[in-house]
PDB file of N, CA and C in Angstrom:
ATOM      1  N   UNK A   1      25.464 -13.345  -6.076  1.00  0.00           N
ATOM      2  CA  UNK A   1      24.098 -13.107  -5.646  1.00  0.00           C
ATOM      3  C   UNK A   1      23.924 -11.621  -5.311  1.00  0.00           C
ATOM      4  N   UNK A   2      22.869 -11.364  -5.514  1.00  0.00           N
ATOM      5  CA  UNK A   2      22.239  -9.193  -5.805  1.00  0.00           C
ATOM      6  C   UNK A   2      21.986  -9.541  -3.990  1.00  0.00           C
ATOM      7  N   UNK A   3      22.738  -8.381  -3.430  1.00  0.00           N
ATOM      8  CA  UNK A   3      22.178  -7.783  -2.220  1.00  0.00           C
ATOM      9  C   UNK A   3      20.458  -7.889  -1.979  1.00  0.00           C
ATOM     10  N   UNK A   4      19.962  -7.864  -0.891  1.00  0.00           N
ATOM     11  CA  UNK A   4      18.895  -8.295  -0.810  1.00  0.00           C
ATOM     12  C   UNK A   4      18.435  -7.500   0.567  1.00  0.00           C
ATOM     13  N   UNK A   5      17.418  -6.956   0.798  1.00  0.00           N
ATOM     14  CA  UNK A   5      16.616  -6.723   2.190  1.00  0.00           C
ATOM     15  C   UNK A   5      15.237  -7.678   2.469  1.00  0.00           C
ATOM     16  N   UNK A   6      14.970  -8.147   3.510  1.00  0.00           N
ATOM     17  CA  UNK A   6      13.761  -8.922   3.845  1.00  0.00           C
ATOM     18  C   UNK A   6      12.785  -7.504   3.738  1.00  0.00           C
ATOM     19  N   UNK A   7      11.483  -7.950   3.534  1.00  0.00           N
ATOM     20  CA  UNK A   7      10.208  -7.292   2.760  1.00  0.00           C
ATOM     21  C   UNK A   7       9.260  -8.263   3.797  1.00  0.00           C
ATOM     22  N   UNK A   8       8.211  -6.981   4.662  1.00  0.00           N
ATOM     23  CA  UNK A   8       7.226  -7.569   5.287  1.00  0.00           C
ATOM     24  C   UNK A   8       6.251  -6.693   4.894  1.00  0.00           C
ATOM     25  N   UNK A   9       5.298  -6.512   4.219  1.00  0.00           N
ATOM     26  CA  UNK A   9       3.955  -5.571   3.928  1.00  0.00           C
ATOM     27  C   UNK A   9       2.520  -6.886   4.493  1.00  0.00           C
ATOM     28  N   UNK A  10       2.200  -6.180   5.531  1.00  0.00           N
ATOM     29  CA  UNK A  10       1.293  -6.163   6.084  1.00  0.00           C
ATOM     30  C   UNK A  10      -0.269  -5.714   6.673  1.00  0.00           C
ATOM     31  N   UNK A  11      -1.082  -6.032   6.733  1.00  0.00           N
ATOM     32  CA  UNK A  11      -2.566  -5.042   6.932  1.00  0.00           C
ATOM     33  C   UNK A  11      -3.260  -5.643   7.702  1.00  0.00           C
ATOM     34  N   UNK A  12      -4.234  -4.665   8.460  1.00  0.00           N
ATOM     35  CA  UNK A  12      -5.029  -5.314   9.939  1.00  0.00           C
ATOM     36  C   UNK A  12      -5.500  -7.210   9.390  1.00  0.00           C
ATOM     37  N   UNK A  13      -5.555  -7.004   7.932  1.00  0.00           N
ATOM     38  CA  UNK A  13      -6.417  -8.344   7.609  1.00  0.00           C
ATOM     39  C   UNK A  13      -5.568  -9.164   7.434  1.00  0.00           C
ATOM     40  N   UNK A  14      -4.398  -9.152   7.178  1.00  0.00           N
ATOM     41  CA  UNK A  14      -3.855 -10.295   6.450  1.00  0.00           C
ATOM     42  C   UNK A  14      -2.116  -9.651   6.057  1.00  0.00           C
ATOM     43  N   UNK A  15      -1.078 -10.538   6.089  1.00  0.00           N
ATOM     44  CA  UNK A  15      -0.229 -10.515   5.589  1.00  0.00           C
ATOM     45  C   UNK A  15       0.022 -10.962   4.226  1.00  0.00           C
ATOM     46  N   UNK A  16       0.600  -9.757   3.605  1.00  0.00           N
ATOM     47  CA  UNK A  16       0.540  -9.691   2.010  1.00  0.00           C
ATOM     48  C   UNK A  16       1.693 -10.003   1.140  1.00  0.00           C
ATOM     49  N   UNK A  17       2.732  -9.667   1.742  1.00  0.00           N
ATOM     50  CA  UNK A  17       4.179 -10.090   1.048  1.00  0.00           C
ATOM     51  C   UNK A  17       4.955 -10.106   2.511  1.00  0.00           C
ATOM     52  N   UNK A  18       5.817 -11.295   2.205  1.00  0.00           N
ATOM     53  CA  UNK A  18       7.105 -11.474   3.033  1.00  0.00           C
ATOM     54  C   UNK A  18       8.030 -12.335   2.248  1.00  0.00           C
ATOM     55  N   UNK A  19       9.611 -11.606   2.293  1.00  0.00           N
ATOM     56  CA  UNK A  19      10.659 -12.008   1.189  1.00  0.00           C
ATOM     57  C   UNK A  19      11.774 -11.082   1.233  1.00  0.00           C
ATOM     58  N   UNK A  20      12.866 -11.606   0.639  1.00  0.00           N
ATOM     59  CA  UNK A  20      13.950 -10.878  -0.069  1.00  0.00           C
ATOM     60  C   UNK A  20      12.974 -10.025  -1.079  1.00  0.00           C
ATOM     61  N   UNK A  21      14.221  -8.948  -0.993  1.00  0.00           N
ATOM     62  CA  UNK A  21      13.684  -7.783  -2.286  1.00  0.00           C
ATOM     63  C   UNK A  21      15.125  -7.253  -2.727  1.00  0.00           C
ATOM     64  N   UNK A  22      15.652  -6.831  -3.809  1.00  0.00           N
ATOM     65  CA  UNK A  22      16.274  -6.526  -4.438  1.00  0.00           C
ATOM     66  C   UNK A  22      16.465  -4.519  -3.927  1.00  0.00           C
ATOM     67  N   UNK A  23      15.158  -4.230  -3.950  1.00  0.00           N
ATOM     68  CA  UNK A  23      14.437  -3.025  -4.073  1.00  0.00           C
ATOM     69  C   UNK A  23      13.204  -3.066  -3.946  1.00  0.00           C
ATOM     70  N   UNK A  24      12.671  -1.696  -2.872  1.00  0.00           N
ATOM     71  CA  UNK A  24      11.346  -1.481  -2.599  1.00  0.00           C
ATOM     72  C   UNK A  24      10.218  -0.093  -3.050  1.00  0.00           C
ATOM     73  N   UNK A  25      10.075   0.225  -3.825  1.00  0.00           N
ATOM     74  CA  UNK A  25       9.557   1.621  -4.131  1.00  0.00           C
ATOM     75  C   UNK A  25       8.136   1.615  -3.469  1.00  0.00           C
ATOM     76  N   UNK A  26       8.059   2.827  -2.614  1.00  0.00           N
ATOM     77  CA  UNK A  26       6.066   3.436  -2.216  1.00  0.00           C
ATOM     78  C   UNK A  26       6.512   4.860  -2.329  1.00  0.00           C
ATOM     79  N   UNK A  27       4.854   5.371  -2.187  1.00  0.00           N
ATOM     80  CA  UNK A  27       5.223   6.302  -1.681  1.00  0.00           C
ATOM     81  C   UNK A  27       5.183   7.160  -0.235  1.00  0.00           C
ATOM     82  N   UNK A  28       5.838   8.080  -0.344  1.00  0.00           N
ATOM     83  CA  UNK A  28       6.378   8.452   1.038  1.00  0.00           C
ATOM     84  C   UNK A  28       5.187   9.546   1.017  1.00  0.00           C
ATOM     85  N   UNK A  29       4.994  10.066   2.710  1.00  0.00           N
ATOM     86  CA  UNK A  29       4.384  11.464   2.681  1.00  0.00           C
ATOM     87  C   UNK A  29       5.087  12.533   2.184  1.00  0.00           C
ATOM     88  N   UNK A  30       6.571  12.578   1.878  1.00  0.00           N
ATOM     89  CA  UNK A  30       6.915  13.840   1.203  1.00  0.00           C
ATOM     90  C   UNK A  30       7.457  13.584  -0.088  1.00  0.00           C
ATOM     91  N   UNK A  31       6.940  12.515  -1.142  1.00  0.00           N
ATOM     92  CA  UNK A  31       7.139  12.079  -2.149  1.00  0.00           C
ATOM     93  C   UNK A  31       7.794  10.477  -2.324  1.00  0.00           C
ATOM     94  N   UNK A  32       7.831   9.979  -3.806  1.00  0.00           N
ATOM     95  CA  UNK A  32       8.422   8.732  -3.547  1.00  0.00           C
ATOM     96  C   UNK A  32       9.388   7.981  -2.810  1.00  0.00           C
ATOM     97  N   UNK A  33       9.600   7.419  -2.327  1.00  0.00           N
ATOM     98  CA  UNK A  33      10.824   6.656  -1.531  1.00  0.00           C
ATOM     99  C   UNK A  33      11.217   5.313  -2.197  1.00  0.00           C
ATOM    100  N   UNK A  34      12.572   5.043  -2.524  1.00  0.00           N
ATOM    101  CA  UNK A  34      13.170   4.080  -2.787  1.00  0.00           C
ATOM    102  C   UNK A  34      14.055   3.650  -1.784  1.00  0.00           C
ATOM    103  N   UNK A  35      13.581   2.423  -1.500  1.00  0.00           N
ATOM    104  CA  UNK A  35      14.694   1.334  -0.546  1.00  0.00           C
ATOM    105  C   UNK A  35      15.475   0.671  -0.829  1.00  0.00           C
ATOM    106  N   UNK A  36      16.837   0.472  -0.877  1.00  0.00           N
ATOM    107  CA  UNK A  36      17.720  -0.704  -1.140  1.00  0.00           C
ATOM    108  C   UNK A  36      18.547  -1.090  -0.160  1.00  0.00           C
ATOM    109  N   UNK A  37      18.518  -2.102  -0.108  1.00  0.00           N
ATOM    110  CA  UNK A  37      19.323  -2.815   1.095  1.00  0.00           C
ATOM    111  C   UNK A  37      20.363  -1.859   1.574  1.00  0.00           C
ATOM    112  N   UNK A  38      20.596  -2.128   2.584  1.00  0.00           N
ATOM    113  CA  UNK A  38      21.756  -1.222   3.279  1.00  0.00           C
ATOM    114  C   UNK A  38      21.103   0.431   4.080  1.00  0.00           C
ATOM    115  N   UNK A  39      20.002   0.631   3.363  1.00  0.00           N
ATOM    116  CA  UNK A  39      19.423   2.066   3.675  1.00  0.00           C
ATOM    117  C   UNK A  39      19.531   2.381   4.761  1.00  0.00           C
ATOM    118  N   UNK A  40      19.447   3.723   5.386  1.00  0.00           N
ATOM    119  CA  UNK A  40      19.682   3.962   6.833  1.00  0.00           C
ATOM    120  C   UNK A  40      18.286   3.549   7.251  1.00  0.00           C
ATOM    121  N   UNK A  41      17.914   3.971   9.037  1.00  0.00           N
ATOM    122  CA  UNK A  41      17.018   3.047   9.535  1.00  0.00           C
ATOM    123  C   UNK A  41      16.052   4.374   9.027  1.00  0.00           C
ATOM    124  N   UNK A  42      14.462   4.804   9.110  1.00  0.00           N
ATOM    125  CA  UNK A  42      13.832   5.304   8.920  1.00  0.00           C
ATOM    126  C   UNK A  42      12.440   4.977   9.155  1.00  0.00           C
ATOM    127  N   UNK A  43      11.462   6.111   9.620  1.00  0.00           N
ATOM    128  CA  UNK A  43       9.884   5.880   9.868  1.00  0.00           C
ATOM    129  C   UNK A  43       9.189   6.848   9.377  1.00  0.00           C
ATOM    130  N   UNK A  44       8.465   6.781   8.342  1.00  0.00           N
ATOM    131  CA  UNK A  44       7.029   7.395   7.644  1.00  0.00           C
ATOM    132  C   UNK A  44       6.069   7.103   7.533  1.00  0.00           C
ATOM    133  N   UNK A  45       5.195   8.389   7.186  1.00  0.00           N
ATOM    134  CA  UNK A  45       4.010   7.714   7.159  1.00  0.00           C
ATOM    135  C   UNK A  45       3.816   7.203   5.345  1.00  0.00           C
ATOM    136  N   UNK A  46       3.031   6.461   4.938  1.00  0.00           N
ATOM    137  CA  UNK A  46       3.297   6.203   3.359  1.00  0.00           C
ATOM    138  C   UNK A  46       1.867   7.192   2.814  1.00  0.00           C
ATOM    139  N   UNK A  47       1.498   7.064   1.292  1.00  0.00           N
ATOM    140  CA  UNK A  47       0.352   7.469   1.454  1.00  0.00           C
ATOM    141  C   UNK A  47      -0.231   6.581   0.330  1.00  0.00           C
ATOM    142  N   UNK A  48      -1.579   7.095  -0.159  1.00  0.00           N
ATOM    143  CA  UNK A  48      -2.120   5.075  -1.064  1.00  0.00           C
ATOM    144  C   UNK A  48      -1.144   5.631  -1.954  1.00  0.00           C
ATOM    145  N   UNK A  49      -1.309   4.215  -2.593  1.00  0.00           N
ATOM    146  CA  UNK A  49      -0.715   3.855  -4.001  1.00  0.00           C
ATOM    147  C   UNK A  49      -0.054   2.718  -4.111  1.00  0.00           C
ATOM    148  N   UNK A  50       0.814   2.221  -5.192  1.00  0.00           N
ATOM    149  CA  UNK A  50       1.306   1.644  -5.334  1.00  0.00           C
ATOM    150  C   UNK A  50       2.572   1.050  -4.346  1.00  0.00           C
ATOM    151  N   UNK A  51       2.938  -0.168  -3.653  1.00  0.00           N
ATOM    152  CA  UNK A  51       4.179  -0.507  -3.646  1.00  0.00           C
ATOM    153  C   UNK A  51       4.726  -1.368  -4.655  1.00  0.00           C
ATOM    154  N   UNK A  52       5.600  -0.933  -4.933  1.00  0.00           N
ATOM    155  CA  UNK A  52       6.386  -1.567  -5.734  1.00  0.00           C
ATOM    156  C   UNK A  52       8.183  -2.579  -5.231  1.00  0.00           C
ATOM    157  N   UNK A  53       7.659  -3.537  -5.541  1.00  0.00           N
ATOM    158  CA  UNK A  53       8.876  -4.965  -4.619  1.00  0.00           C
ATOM    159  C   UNK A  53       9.361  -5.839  -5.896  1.00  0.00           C
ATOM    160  N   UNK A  54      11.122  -5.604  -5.929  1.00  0.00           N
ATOM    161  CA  UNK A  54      11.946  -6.489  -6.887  1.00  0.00           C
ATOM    162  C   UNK A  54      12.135  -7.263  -5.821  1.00  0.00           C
ATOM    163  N   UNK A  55      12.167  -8.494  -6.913  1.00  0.00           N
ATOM    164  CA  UNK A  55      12.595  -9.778  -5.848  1.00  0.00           C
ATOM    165  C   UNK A  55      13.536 -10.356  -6.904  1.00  0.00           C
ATOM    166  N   UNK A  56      14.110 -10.900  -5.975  1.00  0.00           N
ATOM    167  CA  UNK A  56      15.082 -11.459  -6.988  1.00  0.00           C
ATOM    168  C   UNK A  56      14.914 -12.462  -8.083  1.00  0.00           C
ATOM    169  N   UNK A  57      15.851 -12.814  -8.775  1.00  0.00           N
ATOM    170  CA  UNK A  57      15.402 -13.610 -10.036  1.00  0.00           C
ATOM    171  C   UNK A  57      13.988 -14.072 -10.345  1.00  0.00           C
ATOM    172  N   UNK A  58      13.277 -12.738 -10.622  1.00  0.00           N
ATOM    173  CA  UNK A  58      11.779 -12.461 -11.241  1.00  0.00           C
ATOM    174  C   UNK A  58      11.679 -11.401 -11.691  1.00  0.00           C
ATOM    175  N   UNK A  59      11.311 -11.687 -13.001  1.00  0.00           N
ATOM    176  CA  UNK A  59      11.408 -10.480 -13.885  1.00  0.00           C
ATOM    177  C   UNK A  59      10.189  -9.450 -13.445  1.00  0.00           C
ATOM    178  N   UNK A  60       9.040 -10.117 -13.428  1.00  0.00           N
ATOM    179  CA  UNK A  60       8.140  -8.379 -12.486  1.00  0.00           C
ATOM    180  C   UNK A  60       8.267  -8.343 -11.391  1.00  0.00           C
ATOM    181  N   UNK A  61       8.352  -7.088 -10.853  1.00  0.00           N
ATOM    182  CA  UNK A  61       7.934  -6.612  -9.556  1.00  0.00           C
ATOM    183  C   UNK A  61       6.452  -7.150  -9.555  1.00  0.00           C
ATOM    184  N   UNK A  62       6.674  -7.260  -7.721  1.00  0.00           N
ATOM    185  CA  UNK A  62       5.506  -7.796  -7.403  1.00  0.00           C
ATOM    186  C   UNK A  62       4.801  -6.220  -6.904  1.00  0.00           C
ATOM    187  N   UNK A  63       3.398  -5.965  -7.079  1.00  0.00           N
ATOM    188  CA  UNK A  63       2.909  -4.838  -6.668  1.00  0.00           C
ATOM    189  C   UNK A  63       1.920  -5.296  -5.821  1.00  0.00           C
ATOM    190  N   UNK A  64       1.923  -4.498  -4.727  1.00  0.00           N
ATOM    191  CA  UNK A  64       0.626  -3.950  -3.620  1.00  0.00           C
ATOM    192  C   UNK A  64       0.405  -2.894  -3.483  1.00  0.00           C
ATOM    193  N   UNK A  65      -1.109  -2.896  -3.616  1.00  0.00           N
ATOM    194  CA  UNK A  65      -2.069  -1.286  -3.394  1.00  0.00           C
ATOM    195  C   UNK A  65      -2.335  -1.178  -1.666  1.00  0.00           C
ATOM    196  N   UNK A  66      -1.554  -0.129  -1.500  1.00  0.00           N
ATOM    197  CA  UNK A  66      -2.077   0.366  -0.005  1.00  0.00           C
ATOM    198  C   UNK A  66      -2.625   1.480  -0.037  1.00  0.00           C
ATOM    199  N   UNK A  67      -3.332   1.782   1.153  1.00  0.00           N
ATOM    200  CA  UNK A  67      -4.532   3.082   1.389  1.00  0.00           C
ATOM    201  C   UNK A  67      -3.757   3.481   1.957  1.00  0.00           C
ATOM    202  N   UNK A  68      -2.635   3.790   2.556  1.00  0.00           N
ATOM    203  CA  UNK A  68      -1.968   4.465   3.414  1.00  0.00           C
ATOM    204  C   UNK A  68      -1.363   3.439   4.942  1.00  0.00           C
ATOM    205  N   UNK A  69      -0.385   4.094   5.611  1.00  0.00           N
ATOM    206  CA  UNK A  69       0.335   3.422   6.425  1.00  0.00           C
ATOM    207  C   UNK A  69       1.455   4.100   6.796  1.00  0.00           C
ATOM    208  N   UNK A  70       2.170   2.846   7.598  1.00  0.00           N
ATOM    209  CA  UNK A  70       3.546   3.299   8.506  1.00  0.00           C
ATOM    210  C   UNK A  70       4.447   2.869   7.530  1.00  0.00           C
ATOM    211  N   UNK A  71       6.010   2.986   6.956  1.00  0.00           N
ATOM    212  CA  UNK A  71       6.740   2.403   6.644  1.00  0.00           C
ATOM    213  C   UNK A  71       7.868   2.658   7.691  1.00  0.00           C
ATOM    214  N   UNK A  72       8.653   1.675   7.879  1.00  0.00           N
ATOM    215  CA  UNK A  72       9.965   1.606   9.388  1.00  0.00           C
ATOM    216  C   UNK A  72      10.751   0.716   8.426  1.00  0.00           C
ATOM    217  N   UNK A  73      12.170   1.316   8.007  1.00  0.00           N
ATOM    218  CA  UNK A  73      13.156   0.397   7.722  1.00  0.00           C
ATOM    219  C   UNK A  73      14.456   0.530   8.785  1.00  0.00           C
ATOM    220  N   UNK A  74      14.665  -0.791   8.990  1.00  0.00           N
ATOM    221  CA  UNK A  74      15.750  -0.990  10.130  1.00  0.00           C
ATOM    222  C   UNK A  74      16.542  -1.952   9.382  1.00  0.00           C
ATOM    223  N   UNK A  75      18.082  -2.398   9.988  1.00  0.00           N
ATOM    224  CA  UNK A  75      18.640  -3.129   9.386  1.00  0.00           C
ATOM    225  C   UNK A  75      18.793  -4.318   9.112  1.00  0.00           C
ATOM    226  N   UNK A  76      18.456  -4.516   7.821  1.00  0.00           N
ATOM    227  CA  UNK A  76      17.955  -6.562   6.968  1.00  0.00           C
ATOM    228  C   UNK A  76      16.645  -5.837   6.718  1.00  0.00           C
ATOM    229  N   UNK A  77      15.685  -4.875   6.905  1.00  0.00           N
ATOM    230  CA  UNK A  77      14.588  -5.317   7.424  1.00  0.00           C
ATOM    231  C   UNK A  77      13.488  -4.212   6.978  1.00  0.00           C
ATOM    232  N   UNK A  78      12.622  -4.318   5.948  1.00  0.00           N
ATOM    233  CA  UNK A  78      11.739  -3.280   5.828  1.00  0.00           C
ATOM    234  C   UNK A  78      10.289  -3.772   5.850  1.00  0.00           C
ATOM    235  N   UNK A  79       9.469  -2.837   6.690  1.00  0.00           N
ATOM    236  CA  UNK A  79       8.130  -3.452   7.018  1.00  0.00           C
ATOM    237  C   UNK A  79       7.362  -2.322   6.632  1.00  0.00           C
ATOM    238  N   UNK A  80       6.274  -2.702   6.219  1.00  0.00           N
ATOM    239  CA  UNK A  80       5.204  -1.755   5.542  1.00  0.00           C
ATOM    240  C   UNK A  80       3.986  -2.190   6.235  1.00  0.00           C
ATOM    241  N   UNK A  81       3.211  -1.500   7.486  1.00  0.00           N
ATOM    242  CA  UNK A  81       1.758  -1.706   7.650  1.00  0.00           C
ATOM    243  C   UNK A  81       0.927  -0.920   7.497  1.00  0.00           C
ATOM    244  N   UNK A  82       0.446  -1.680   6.427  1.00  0.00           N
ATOM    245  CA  UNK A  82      -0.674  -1.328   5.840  1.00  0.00           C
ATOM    246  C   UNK A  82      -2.451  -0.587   6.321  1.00  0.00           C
ATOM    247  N   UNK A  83      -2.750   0.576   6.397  1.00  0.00           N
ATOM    248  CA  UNK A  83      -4.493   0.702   6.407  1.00  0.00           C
ATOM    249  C   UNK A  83      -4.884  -0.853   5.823  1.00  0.00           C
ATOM    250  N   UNK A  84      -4.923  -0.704   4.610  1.00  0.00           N
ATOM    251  CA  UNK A  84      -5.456  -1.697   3.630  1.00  0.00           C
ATOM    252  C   UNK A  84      -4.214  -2.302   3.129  1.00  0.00           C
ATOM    253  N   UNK A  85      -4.458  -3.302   2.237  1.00  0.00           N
ATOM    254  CA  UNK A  85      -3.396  -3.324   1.226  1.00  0.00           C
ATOM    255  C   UNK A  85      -4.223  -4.664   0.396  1.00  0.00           C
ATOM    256  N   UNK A  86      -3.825  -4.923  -1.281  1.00  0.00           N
ATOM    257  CA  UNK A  86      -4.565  -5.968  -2.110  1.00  0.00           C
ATOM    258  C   UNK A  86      -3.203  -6.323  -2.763  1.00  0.00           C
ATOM    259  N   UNK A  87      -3.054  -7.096  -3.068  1.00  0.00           N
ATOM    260  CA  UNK A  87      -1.824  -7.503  -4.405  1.00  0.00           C
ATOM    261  C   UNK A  87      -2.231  -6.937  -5.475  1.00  0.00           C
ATOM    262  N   UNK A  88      -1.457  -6.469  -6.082  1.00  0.00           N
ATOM    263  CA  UNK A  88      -1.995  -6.019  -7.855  1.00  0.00           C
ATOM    264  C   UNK A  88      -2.618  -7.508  -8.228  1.00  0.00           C
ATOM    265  N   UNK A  89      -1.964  -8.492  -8.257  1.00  0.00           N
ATOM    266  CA  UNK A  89      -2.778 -10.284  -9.441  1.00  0.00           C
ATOM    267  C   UNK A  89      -4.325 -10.120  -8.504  1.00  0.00           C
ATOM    268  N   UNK A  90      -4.553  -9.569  -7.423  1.00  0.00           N
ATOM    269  CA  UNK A  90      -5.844  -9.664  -6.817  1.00  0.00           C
ATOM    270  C   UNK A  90      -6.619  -8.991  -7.844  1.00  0.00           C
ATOM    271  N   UNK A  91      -6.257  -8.079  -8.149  1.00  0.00           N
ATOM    272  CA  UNK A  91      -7.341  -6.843  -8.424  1.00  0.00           C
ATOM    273  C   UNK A  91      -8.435  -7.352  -9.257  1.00  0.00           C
ATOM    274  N   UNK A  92      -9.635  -6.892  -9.721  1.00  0.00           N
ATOM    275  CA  UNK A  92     -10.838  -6.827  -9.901  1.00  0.00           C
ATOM    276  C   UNK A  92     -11.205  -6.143 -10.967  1.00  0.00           C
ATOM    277  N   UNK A  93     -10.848  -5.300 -11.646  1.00  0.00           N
ATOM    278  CA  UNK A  93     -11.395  -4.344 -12.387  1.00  0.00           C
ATOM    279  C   UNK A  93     -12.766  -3.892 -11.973  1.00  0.00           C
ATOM    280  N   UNK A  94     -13.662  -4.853 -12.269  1.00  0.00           N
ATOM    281  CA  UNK A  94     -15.001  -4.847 -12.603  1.00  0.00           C
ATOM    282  C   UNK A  94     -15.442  -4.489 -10.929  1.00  0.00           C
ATOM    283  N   UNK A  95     -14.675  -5.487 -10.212  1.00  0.00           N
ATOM    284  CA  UNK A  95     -15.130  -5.038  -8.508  1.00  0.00           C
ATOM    285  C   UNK A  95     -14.602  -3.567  -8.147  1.00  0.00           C
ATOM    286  N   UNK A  96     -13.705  -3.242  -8.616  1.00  0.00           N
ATOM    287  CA  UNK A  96     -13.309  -2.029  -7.995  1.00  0.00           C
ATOM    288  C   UNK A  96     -13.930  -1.176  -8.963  1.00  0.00           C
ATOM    289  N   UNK A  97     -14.507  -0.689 -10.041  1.00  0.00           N
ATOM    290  CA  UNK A  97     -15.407  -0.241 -10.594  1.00  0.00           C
ATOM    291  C   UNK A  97     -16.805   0.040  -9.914  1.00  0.00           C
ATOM    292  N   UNK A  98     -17.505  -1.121  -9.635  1.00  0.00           N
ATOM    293  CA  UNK A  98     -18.710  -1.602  -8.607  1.00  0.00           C
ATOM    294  C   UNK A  98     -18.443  -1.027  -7.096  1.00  0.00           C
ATOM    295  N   UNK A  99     -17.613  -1.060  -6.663  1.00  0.00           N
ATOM    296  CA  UNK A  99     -17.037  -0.398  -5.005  1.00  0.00           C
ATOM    297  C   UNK A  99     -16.846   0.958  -5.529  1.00  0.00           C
ATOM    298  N   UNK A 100     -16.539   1.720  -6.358  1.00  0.00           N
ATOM    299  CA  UNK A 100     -16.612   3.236  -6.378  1.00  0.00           C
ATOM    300  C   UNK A 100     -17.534   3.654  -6.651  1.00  0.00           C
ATOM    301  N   UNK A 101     -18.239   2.703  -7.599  1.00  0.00           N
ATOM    302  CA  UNK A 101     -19.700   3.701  -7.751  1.00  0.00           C
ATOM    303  C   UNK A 101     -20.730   3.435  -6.453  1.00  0.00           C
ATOM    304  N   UNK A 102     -20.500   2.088  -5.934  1.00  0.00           N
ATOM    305  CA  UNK A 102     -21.386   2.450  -4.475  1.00  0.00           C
ATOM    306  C   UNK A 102     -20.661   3.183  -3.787  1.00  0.00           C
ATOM    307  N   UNK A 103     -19.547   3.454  -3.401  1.00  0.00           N
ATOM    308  CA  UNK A 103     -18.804   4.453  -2.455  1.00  0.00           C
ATOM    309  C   UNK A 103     -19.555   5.756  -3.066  1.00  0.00           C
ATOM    310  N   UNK A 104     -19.419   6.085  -4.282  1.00  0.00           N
ATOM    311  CA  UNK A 104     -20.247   7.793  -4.638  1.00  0.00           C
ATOM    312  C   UNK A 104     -21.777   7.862  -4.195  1.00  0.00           C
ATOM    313  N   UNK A 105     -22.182   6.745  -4.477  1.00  0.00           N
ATOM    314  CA  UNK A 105     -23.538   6.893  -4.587  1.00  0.00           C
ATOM    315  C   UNK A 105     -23.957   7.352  -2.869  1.00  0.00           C
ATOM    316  N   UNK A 106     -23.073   6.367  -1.748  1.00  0.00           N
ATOM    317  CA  UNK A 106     -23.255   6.741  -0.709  1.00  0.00           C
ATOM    318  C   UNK A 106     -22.669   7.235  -0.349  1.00  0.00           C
ATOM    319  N   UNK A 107     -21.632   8.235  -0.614  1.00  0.00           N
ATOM    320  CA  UNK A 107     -21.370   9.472  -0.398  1.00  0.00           C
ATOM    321  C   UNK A 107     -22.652  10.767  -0.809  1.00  0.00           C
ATOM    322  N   UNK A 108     -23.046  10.381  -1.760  1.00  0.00           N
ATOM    323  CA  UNK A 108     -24.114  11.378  -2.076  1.00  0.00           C
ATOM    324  C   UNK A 108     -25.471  11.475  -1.025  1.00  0.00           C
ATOM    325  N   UNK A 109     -25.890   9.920  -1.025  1.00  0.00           N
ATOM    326  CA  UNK A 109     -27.085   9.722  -0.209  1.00  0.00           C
ATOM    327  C   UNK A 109     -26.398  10.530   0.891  1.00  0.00           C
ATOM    328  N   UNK A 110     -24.906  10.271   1.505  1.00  0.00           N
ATOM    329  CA  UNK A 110     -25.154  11.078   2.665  1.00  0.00           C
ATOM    330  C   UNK A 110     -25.390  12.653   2.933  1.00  0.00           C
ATOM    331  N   UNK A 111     -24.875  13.206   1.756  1.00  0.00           N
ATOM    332  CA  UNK A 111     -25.093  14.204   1.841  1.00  0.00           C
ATOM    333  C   UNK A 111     -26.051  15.268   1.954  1.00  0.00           C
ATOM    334  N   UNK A 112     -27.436  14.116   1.384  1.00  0.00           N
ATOM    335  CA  UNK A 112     -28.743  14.479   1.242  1.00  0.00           C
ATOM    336  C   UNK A 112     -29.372  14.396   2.334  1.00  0.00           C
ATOM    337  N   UNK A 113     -29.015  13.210   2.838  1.00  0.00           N
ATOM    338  CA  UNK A 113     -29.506  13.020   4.500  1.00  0.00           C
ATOM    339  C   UNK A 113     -29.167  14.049   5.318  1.00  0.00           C
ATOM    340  N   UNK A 114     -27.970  14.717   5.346  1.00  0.00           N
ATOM    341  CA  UNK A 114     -27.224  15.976   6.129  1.00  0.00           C
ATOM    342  C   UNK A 114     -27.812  17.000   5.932  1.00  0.00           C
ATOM    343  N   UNK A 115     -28.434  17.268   4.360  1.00  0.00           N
ATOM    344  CA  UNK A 115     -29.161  18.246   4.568  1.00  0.00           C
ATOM    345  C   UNK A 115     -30.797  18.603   4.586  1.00  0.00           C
ATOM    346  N   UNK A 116     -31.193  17.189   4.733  1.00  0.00           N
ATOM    347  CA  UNK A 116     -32.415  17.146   5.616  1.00  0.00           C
ATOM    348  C   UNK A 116     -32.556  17.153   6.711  1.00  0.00           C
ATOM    349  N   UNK A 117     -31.206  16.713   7.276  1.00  0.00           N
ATOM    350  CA  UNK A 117     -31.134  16.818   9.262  1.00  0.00           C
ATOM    351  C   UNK A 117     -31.095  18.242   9.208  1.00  0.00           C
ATOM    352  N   UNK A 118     -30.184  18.897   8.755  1.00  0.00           N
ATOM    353  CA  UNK A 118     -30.082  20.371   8.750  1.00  0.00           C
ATOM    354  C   UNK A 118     -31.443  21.184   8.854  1.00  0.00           C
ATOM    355  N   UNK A 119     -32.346  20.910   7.606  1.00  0.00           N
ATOM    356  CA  UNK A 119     -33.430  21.866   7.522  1.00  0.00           C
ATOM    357  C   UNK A 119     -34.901  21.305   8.478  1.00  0.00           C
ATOM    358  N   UNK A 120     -34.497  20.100   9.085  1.00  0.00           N
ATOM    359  CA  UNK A 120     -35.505  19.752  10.149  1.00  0.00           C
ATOM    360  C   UNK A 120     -35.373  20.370  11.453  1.00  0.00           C
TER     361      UNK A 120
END
């Protein structure tokens, strides 16, 4: 049996993965980080993107999108909490398409508003 670390990725909403992992890839604030069992203990901050989690006898990694977070690995034991976090099988295309263009759009409106407060 493949060495293994327990895997907790977590977010204010909901717990997202908990399990053995083979291997854990995110990324780190000073570039990618790879975890494998045994790793020394460690605390960062992560930043968005991808995590990436081998589990054992399953051929894909399971992926979660985080907005950013803490990562703390201690020994058996790596926990990821999450700002946000979605499973990759969640994703949306079409919704997350629809959520950026209202995110721009009201980013823009605000900007217009700012500079009507301004010139009033």
């Amino acid at each position: 049996m493949a060495m293994t670390v327990h895997v907790d990725i977590v977010s204010a909403e909901e717990q997202i993965f908990s399990g053995l992992a083979e291997f854990v890839a995110l990324p780190g604030e000073a570039g990618e980080l790879g975890i494998l069992p045994g790793h020394m203990p460690l605390m960062t901050r992560i930043r968005p993107g991808a995590v990436r989690v081998k589990v054992p006898n399953q051929a894909e990694e399971e992926l979660v999108f985080v907005a950013g977070g803490i990562l703390e690995v201690q020994p058996g034991l790596v926990t990821v909490l999450a700002d946000t976090a979605i499973r990759g099988k969640d994703l949306d295309e079409a919704k997350a398409l629809e959520a950026k263009r209202k995110a721009e759009e009201a980013l823009s409106n605000q900007s217009a508003q700012l500079d009507y407060a301004k010139a009033a």
